[in-house]
C-alpha atoms as a PDB file:
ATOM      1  CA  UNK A   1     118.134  46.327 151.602  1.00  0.00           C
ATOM      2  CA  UNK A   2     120.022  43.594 149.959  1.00  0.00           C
ATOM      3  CA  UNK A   3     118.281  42.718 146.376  1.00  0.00           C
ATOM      4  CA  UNK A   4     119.293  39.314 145.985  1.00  0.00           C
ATOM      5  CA  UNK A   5     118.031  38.034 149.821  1.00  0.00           C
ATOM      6  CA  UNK A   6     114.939  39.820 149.152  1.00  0.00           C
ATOM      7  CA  UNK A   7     114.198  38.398 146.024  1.00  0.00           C
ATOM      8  CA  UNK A   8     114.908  34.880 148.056  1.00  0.00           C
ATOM      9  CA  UNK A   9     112.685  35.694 150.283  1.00  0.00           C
ATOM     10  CA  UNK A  10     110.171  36.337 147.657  1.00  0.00           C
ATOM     11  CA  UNK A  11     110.430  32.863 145.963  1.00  0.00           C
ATOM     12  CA  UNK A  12     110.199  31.232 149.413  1.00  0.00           C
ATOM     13  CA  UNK A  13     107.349  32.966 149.881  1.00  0.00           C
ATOM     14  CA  UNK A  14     105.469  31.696 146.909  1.00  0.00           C
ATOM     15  CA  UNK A  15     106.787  28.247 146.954  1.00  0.00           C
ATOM     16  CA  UNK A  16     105.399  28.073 150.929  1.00  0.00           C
ATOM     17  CA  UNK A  17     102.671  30.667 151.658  1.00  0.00           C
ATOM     18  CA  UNK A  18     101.371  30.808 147.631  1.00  0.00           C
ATOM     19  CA  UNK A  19     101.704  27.710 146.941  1.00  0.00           C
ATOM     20  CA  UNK A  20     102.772  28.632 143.095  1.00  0.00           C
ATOM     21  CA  UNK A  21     103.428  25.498 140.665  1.00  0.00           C
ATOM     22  CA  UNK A  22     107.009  24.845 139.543  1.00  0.00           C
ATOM     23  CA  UNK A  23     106.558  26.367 136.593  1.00  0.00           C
ATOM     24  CA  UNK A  24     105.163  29.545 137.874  1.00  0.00           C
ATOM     25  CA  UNK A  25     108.075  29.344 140.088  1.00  0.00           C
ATOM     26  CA  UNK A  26     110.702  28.726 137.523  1.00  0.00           C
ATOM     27  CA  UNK A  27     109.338  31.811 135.209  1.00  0.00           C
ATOM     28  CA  UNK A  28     109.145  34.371 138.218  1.00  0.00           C
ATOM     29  CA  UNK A  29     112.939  33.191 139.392  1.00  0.00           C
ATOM     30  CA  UNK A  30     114.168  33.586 135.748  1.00  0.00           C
ATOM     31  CA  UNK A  31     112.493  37.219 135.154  1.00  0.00           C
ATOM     32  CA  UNK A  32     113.931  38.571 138.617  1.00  0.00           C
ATOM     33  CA  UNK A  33     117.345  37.021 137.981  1.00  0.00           C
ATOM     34  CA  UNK A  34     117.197  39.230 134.601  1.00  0.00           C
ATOM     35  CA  UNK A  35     116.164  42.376 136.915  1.00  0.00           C
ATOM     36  CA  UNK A  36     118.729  41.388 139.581  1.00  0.00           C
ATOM     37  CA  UNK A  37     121.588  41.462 136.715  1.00  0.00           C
ATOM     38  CA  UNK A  38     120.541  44.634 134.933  1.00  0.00           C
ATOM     39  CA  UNK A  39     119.743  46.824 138.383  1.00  0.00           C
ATOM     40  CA  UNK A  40     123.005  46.120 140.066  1.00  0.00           C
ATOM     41  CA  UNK A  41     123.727  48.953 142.585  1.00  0.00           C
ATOM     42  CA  UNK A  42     120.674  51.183 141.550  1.00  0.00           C
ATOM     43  CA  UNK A  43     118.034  52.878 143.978  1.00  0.00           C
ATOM     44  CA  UNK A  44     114.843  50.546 143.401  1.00  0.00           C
ATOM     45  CA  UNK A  45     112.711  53.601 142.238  1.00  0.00           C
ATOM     46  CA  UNK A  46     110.371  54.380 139.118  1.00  0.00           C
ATOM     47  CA  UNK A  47     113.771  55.612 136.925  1.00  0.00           C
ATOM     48  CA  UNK A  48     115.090  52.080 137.428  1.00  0.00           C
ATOM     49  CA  UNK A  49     111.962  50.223 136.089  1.00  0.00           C
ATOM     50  CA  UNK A  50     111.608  51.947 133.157  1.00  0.00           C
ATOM     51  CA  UNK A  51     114.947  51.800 132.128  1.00  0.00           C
ATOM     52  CA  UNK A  52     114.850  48.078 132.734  1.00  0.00           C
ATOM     53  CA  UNK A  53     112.116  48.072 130.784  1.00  0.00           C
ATOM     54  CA  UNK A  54     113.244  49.802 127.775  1.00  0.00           C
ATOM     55  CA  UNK A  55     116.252  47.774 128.064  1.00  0.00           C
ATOM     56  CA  UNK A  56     113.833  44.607 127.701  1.00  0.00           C
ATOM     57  CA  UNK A  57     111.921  46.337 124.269  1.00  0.00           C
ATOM     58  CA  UNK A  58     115.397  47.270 122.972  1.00  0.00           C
ATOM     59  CA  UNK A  59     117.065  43.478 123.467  1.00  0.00           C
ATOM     60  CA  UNK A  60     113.565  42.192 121.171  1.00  0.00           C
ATOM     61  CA  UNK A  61     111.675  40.898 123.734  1.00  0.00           C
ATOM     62  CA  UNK A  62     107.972  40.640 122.874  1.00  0.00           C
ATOM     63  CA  UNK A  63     105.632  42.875 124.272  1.00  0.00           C
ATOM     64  CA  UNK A  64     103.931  40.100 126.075  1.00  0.00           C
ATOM     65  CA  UNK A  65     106.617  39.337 127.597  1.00  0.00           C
ATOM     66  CA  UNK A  66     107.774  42.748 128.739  1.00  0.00           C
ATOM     67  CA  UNK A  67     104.253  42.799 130.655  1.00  0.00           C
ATOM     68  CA  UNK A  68     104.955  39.423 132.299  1.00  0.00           C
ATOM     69  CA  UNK A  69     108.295  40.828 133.626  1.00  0.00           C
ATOM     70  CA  UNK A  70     106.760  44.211 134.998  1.00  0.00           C
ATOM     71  CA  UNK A  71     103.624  41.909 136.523  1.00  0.00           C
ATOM     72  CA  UNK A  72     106.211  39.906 138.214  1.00  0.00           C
ATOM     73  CA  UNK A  73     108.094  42.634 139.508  1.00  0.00           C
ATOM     74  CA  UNK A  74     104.977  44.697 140.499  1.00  0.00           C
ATOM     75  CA  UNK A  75     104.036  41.323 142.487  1.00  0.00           C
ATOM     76  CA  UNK A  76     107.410  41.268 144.046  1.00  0.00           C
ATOM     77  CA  UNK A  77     107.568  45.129 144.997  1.00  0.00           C
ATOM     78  CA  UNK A  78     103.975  44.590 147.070  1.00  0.00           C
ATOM     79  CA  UNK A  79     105.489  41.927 148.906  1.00  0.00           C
ATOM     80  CA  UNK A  80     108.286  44.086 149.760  1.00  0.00           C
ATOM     81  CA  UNK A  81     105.900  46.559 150.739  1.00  0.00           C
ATOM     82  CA  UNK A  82     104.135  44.171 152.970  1.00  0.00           C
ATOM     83  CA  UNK A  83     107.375  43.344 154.318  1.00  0.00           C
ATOM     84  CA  UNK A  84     107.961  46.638 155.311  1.00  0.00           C
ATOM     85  CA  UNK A  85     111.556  46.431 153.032  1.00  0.00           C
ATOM     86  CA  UNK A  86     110.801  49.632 150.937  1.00  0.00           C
ATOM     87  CA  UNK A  87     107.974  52.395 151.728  1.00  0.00           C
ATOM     88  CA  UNK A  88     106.880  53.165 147.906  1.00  0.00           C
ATOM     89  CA  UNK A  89     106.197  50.557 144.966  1.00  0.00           C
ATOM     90  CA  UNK A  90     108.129  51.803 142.085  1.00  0.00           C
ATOM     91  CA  UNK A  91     105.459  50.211 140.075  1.00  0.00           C
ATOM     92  CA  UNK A  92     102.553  51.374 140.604  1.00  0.00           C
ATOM     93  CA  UNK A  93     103.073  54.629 138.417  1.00  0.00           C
ATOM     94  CA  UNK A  94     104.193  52.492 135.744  1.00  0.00           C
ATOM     95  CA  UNK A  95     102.055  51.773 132.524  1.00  0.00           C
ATOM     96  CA  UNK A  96     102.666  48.118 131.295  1.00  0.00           C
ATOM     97  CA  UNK A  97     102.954  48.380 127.002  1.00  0.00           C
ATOM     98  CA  UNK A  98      99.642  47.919 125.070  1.00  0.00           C
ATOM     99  CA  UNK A  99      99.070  44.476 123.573  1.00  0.00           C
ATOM    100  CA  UNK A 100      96.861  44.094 120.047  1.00  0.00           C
ATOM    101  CA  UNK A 101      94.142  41.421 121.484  1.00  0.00           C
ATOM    102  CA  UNK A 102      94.317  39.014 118.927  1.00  0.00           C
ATOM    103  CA  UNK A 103      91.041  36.041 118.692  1.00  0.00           C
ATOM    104  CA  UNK A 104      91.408  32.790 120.426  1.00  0.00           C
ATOM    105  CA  UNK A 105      91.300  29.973 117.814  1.00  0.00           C
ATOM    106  CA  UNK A 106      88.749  27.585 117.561  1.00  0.00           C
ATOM    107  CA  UNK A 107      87.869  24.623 115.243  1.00  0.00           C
ATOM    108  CA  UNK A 108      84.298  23.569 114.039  1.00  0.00           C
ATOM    109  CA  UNK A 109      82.815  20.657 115.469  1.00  0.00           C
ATOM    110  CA  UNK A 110      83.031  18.553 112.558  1.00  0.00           C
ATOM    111  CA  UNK A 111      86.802  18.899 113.047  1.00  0.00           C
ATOM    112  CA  UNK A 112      86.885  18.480 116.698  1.00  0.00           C
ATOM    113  CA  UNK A 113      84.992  14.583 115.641  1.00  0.00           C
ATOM    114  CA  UNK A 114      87.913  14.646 112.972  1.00  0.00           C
ATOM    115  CA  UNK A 115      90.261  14.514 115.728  1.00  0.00           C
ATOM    116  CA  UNK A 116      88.753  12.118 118.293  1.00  0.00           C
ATOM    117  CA  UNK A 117      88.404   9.526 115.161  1.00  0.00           C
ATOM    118  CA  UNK A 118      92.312   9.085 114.916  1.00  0.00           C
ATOM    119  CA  UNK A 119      93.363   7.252 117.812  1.00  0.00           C
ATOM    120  CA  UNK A 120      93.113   3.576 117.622  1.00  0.00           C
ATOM    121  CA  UNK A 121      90.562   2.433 120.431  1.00  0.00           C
ATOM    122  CA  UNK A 122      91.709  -1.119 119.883  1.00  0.00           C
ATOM    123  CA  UNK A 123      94.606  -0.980 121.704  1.00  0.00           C
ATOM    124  CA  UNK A 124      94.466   0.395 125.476  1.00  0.00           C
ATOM    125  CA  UNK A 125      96.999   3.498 124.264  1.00  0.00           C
ATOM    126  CA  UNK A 126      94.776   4.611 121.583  1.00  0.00           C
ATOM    127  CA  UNK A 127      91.539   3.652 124.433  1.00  0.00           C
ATOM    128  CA  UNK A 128      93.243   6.200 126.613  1.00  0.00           C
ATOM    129  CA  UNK A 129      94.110   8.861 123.965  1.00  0.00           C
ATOM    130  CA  UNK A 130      90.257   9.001 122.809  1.00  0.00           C
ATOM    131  CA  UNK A 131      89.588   9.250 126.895  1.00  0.00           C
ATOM    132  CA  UNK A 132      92.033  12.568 127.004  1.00  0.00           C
ATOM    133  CA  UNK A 133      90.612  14.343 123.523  1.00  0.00           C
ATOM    134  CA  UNK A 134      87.233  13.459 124.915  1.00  0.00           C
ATOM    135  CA  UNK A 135      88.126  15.247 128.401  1.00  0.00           C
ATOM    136  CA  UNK A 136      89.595  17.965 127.028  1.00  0.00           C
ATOM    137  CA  UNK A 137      86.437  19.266 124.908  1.00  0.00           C
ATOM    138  CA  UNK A 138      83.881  18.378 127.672  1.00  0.00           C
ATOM    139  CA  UNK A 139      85.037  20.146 130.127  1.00  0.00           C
ATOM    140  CA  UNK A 140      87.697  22.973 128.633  1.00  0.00           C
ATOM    141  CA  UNK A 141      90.704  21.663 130.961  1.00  0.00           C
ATOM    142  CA  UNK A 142      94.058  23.388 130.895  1.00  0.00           C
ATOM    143  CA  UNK A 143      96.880  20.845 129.842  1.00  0.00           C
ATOM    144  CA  UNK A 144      98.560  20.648 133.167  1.00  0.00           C
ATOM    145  CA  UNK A 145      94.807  19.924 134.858  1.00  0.00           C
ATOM    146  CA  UNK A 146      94.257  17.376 132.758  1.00  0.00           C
ATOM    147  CA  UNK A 147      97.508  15.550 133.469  1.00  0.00           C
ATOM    148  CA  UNK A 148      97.340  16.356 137.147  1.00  0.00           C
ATOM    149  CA  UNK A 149      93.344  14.789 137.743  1.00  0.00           C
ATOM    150  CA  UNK A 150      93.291  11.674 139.835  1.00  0.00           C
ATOM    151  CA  UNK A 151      90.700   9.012 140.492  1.00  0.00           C
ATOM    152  CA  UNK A 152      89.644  11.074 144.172  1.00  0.00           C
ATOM    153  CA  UNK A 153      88.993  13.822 141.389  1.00  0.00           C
ATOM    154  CA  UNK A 154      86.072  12.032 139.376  1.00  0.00           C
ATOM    155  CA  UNK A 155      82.490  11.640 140.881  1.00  0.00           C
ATOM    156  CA  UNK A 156      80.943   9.411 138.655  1.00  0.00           C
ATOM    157  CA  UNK A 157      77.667   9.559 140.623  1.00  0.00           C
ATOM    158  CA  UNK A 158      77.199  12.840 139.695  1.00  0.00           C
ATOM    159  CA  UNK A 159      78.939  13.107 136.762  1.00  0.00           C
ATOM    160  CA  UNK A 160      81.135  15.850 137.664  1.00  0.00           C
ATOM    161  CA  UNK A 161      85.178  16.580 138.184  1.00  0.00           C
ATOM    162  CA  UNK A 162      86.996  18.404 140.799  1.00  0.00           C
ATOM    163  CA  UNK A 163      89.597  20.079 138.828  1.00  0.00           C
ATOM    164  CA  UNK A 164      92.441  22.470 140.512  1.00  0.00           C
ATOM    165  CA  UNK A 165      93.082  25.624 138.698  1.00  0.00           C
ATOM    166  CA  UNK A 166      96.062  28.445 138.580  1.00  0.00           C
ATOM    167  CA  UNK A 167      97.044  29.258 142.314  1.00  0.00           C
ATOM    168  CA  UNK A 168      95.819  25.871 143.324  1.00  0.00           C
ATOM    169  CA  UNK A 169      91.986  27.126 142.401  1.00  0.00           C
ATOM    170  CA  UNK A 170      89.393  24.493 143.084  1.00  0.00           C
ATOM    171  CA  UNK A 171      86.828  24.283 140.964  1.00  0.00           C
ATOM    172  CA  UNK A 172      83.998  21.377 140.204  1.00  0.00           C
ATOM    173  CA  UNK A 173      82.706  20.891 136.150  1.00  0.00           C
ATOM    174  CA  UNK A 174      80.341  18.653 134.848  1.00  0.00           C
ATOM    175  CA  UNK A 175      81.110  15.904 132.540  1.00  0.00           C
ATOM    176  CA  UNK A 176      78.632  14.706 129.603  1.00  0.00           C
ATOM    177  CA  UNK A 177      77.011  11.089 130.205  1.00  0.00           C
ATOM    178  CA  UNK A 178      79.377  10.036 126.643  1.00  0.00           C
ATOM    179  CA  UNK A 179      82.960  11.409 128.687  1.00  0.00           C
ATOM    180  CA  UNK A 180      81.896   9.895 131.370  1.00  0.00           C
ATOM    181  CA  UNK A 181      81.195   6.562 130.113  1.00  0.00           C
ATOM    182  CA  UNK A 182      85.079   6.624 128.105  1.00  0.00           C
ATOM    183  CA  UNK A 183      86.576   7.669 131.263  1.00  0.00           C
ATOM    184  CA  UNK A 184      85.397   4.837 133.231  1.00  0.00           C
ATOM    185  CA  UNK A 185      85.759   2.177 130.560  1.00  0.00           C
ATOM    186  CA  UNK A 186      89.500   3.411 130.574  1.00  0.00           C
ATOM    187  CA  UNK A 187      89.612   2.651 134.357  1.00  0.00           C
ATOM    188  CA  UNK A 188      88.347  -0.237 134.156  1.00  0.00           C
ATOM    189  CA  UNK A 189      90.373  -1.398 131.294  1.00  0.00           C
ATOM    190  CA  UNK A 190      91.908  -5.171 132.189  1.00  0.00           C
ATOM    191  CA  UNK A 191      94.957  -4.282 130.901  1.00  0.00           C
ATOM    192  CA  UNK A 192      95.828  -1.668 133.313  1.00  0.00           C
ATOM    193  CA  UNK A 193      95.713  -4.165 135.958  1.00  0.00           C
ATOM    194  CA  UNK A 194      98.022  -6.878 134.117  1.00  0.00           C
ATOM    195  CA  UNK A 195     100.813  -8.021 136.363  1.00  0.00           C
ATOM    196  CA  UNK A 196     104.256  -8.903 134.663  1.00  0.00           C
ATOM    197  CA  UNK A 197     103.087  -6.197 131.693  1.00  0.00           C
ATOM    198  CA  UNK A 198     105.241  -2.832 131.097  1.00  0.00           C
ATOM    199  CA  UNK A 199     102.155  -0.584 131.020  1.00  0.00           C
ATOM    200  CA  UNK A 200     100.843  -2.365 134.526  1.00  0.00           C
ATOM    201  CA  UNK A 201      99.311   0.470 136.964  1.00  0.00           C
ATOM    202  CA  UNK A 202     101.922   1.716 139.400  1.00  0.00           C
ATOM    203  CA  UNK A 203      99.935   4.622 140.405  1.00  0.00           C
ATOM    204  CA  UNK A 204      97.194   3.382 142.245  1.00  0.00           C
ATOM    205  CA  UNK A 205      95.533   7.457 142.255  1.00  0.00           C
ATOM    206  CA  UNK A 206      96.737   8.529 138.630  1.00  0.00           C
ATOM    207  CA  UNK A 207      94.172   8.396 135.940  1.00  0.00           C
ATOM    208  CA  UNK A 208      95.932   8.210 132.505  1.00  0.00           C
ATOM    209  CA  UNK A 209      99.176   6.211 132.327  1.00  0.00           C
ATOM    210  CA  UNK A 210     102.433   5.850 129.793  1.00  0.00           C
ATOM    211  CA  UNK A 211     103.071   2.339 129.133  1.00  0.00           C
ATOM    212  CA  UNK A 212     104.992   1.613 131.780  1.00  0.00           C
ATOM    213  CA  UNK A 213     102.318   2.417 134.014  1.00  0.00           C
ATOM    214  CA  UNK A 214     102.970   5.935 135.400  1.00  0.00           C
ATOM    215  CA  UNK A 215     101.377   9.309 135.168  1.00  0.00           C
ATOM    216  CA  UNK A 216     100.972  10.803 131.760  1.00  0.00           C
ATOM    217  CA  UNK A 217     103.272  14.023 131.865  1.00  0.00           C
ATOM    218  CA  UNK A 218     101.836  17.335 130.404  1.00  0.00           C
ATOM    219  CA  UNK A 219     105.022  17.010 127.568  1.00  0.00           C
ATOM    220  CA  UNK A 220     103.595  13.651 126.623  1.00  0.00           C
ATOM    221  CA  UNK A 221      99.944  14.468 126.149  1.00  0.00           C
ATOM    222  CA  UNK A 222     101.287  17.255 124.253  1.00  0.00           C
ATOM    223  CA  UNK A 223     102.697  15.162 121.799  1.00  0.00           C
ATOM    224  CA  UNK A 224     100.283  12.771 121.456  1.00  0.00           C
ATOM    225  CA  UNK A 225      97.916  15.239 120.811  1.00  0.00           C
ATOM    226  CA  UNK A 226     100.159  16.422 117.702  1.00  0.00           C
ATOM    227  CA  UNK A 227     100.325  13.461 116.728  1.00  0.00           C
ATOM    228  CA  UNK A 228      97.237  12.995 116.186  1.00  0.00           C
ATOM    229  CA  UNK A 229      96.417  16.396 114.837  1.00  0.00           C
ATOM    230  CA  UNK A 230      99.220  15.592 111.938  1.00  0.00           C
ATOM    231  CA  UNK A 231      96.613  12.466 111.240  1.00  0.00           C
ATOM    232  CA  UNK A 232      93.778  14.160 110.892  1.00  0.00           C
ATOM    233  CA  UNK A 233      94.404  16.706 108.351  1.00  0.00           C
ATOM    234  CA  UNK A 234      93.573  20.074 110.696  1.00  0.00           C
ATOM    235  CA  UNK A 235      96.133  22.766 110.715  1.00  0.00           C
ATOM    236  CA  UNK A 236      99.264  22.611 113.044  1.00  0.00           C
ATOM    237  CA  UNK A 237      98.614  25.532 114.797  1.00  0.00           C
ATOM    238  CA  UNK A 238      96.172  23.811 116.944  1.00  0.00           C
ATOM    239  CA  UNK A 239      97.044  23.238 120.467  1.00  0.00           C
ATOM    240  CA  UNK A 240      95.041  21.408 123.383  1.00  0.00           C
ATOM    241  CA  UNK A 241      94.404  24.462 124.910  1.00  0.00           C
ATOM    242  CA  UNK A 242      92.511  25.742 120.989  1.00  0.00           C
ATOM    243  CA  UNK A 243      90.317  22.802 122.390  1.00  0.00           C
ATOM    244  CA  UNK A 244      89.322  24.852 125.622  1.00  0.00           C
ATOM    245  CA  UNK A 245      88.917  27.616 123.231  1.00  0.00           C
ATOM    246  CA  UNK A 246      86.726  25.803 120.923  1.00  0.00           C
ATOM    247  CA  UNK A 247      84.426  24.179 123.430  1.00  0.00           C
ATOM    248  CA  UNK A 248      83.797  28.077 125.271  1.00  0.00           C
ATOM    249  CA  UNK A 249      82.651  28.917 121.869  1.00  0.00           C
ATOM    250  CA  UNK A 250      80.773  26.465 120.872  1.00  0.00           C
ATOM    251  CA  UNK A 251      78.989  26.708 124.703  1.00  0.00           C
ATOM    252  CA  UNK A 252      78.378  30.446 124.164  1.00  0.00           C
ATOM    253  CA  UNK A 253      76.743  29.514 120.444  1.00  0.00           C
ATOM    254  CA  UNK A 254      74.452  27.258 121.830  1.00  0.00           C
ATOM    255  CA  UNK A 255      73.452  29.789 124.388  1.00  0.00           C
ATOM    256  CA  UNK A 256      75.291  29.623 127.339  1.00  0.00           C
ATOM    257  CA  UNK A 257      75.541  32.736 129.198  1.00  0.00           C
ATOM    258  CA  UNK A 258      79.280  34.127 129.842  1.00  0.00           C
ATOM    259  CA  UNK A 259      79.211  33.932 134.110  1.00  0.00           C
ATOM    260  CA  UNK A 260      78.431  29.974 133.877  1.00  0.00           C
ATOM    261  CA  UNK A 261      81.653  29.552 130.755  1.00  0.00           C
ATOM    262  CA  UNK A 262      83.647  31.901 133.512  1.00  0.00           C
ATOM    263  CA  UNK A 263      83.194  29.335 136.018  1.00  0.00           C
ATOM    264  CA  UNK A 264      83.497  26.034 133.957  1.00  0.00           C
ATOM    265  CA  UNK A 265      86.572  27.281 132.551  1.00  0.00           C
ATOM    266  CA  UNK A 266      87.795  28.627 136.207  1.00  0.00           C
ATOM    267  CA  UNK A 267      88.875  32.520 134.592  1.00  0.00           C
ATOM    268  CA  UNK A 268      89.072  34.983 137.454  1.00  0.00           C
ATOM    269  CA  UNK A 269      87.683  37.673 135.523  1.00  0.00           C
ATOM    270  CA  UNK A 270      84.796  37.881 133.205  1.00  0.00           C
ATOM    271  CA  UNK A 271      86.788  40.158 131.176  1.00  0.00           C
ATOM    272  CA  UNK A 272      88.906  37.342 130.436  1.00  0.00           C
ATOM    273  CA  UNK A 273      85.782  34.943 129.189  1.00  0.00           C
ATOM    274  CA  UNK A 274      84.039  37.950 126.910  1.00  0.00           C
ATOM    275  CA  UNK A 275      86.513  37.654 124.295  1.00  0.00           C
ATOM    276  CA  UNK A 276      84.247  34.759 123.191  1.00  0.00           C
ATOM    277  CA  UNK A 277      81.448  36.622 122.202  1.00  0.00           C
ATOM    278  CA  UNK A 278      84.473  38.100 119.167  1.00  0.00           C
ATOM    279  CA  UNK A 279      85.379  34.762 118.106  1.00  0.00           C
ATOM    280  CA  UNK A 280      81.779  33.678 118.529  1.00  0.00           C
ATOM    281  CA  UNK A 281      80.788  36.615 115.951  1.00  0.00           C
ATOM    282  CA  UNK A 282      83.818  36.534 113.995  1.00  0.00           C
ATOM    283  CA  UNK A 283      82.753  32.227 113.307  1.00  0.00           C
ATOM    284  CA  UNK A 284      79.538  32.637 112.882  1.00  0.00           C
ATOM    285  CA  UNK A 285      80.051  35.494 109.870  1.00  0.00           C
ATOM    286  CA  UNK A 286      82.385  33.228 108.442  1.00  0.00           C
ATOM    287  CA  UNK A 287      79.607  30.462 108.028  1.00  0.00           C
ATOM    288  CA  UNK A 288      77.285  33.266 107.202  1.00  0.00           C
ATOM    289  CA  UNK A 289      79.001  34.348 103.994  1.00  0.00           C
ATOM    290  CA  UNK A 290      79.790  30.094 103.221  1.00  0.00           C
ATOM    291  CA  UNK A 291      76.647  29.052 103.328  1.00  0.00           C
ATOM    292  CA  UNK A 292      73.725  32.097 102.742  1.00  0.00           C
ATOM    293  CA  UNK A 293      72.423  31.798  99.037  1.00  0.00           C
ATOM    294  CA  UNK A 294      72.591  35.664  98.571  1.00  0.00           C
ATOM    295  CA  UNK A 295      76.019  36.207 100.007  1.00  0.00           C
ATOM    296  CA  UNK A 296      77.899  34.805  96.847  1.00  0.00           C
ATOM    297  CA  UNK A 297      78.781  36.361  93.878  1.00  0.00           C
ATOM    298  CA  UNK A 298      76.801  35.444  91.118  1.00  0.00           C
ATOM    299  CA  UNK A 299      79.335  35.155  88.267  1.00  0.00           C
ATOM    300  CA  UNK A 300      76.755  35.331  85.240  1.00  0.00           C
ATOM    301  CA  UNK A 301      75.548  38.766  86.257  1.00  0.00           C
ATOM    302  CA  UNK A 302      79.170  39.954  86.504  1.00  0.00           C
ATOM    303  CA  UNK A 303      78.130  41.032  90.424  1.00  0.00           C
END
């Protein structure tokens, strides 16, 4: 079996059959390029892996990354499998390195209005930069869904948004009557329609636009959205997805139950969507201790 065919064959495969997104696709050609170059001429067998693995922990790779590689390759060895191009995954007998699990990060409510209150709803930018912050904490959308949603995606009828997931996963959330109400003001702004303007729509399906009138990219909204985190004051660590962090928590504090946060939020696992109830616990001490008369020290006892 030639190595390098088969691992075109692979990346075919997920472009065509899987349907994987760019990126996906990018990352899994990088990580078998790296195996490709370290394996050379050795028999694809449980030795190899290991090695190649050690190798990874010994060049400073992160452990998190070490488990992407081996979930790659124990993706790419069942395909072979299925291909009938080797008769035993090398993989399976091989334990992936323990990770320490730490919290998602969330922000408080009163910081999440912090945020919304910075962009300027004056001018159509600042209008559509409200619309995205607003989107992004009703419904707990990954970055690249957000900037992917067009108008097709919205039902304003029933208030809810058809939003497509990792693999391509369809999914449909609800929207509150307030997002709702920003999202549609935005598309019916006059100013998108302008003709002879630089931010004019060119995209007759896209839903938020740079000013000259083409889809927002993920990179962009990214920015903006540090932008705007620099204005308000909240630490820099915070990222649009601690948004879809901070609205499963605040949903599980006001007592939703984990299966419906699972769906909303489109995890494949419920394991993945119980590490909430930890951040939920670990938040709700912290206000505990802040704001409980009898959990302060009382200086003039000496306590």
């Amino acid at each position: 079996m030639n190595l390098k065919d088969s691992i075109c064959d692979f990346l075919y495969y997920l472009e065509t059959v899987r349907g994987v997104s760019p990126h996906t696709l990018r990352n899994y050609h990088l990580d078998l390029k790296s195996f490709l170059s370290f394996s050379g001429e050795a028999p694809l067998d449980r030795r190899l892996l290991r090695s190649y693995l050690a190798h990874l922990n010994i060049c400073g790779m992160a452990r998190r990354s070490v488990r992407r590689h081996l979930s790659v390759l124990r993706s790419f060895f069942k395909y072979l499998m299925k291909e009938k191009r080797i008769e035993k995954n090398p993989a399976q007998e091989v334990a992936a390195p323990k990770l320490d699990h730490p919290l998602p990060k969330a922000i408080s409510y009163r910081e999440v209005e912090r945020l919304f209150d910075q962009p300027n709803t004056e001018e159509l930018l600042g209008f559509r930069d409200r619309c995205i912050l607003e989107l992004f904490y009703s419904s707990g959308l990954r970055l690249g869904e957000l900037a992917g949603l067009s108008r097709d995606d919205f039902n304003f009828l029933f208030r809810s948004l058809r939003v497509y997931g990792k693999g391509k996963k369809e999914r449909v959330v609800p929207l509150t009557r307030n997002v709702a109400r920003w999202i549609r003001d935005y598309l019916q702004h006059p100013r998108r329609f302008e003709e002879g303007r630089p931010h004019a729509q060119k995209d007759s399906q896209a839903i938020f636009l740079n000013r000259w009138g083409e889809r927002l990219s993920t990179r962009s909204i990214d920015r903006l959205f540090k932008k705007y985190l620099i204005l308000s004051g909240i630490a820099t660590s915070i990222t649009p997805h601690t948004i879809r962090h901070t609205i499963a928590t605040h949903w599980l504090e006001r007592g939703m139950n984990l299966k419906t946060i699972q769906i909303l939020l489109g995890h494949s696992s419920l394991s993945t969507t119980t590490i909430y109830t930890r951040v939920s616990a670990k938040l709700k001490g912290e206000v505990y201790g802040k704001t409980h008369p009898r959990a302060k020290k009382r200086k003039d006892k000496g306590i």
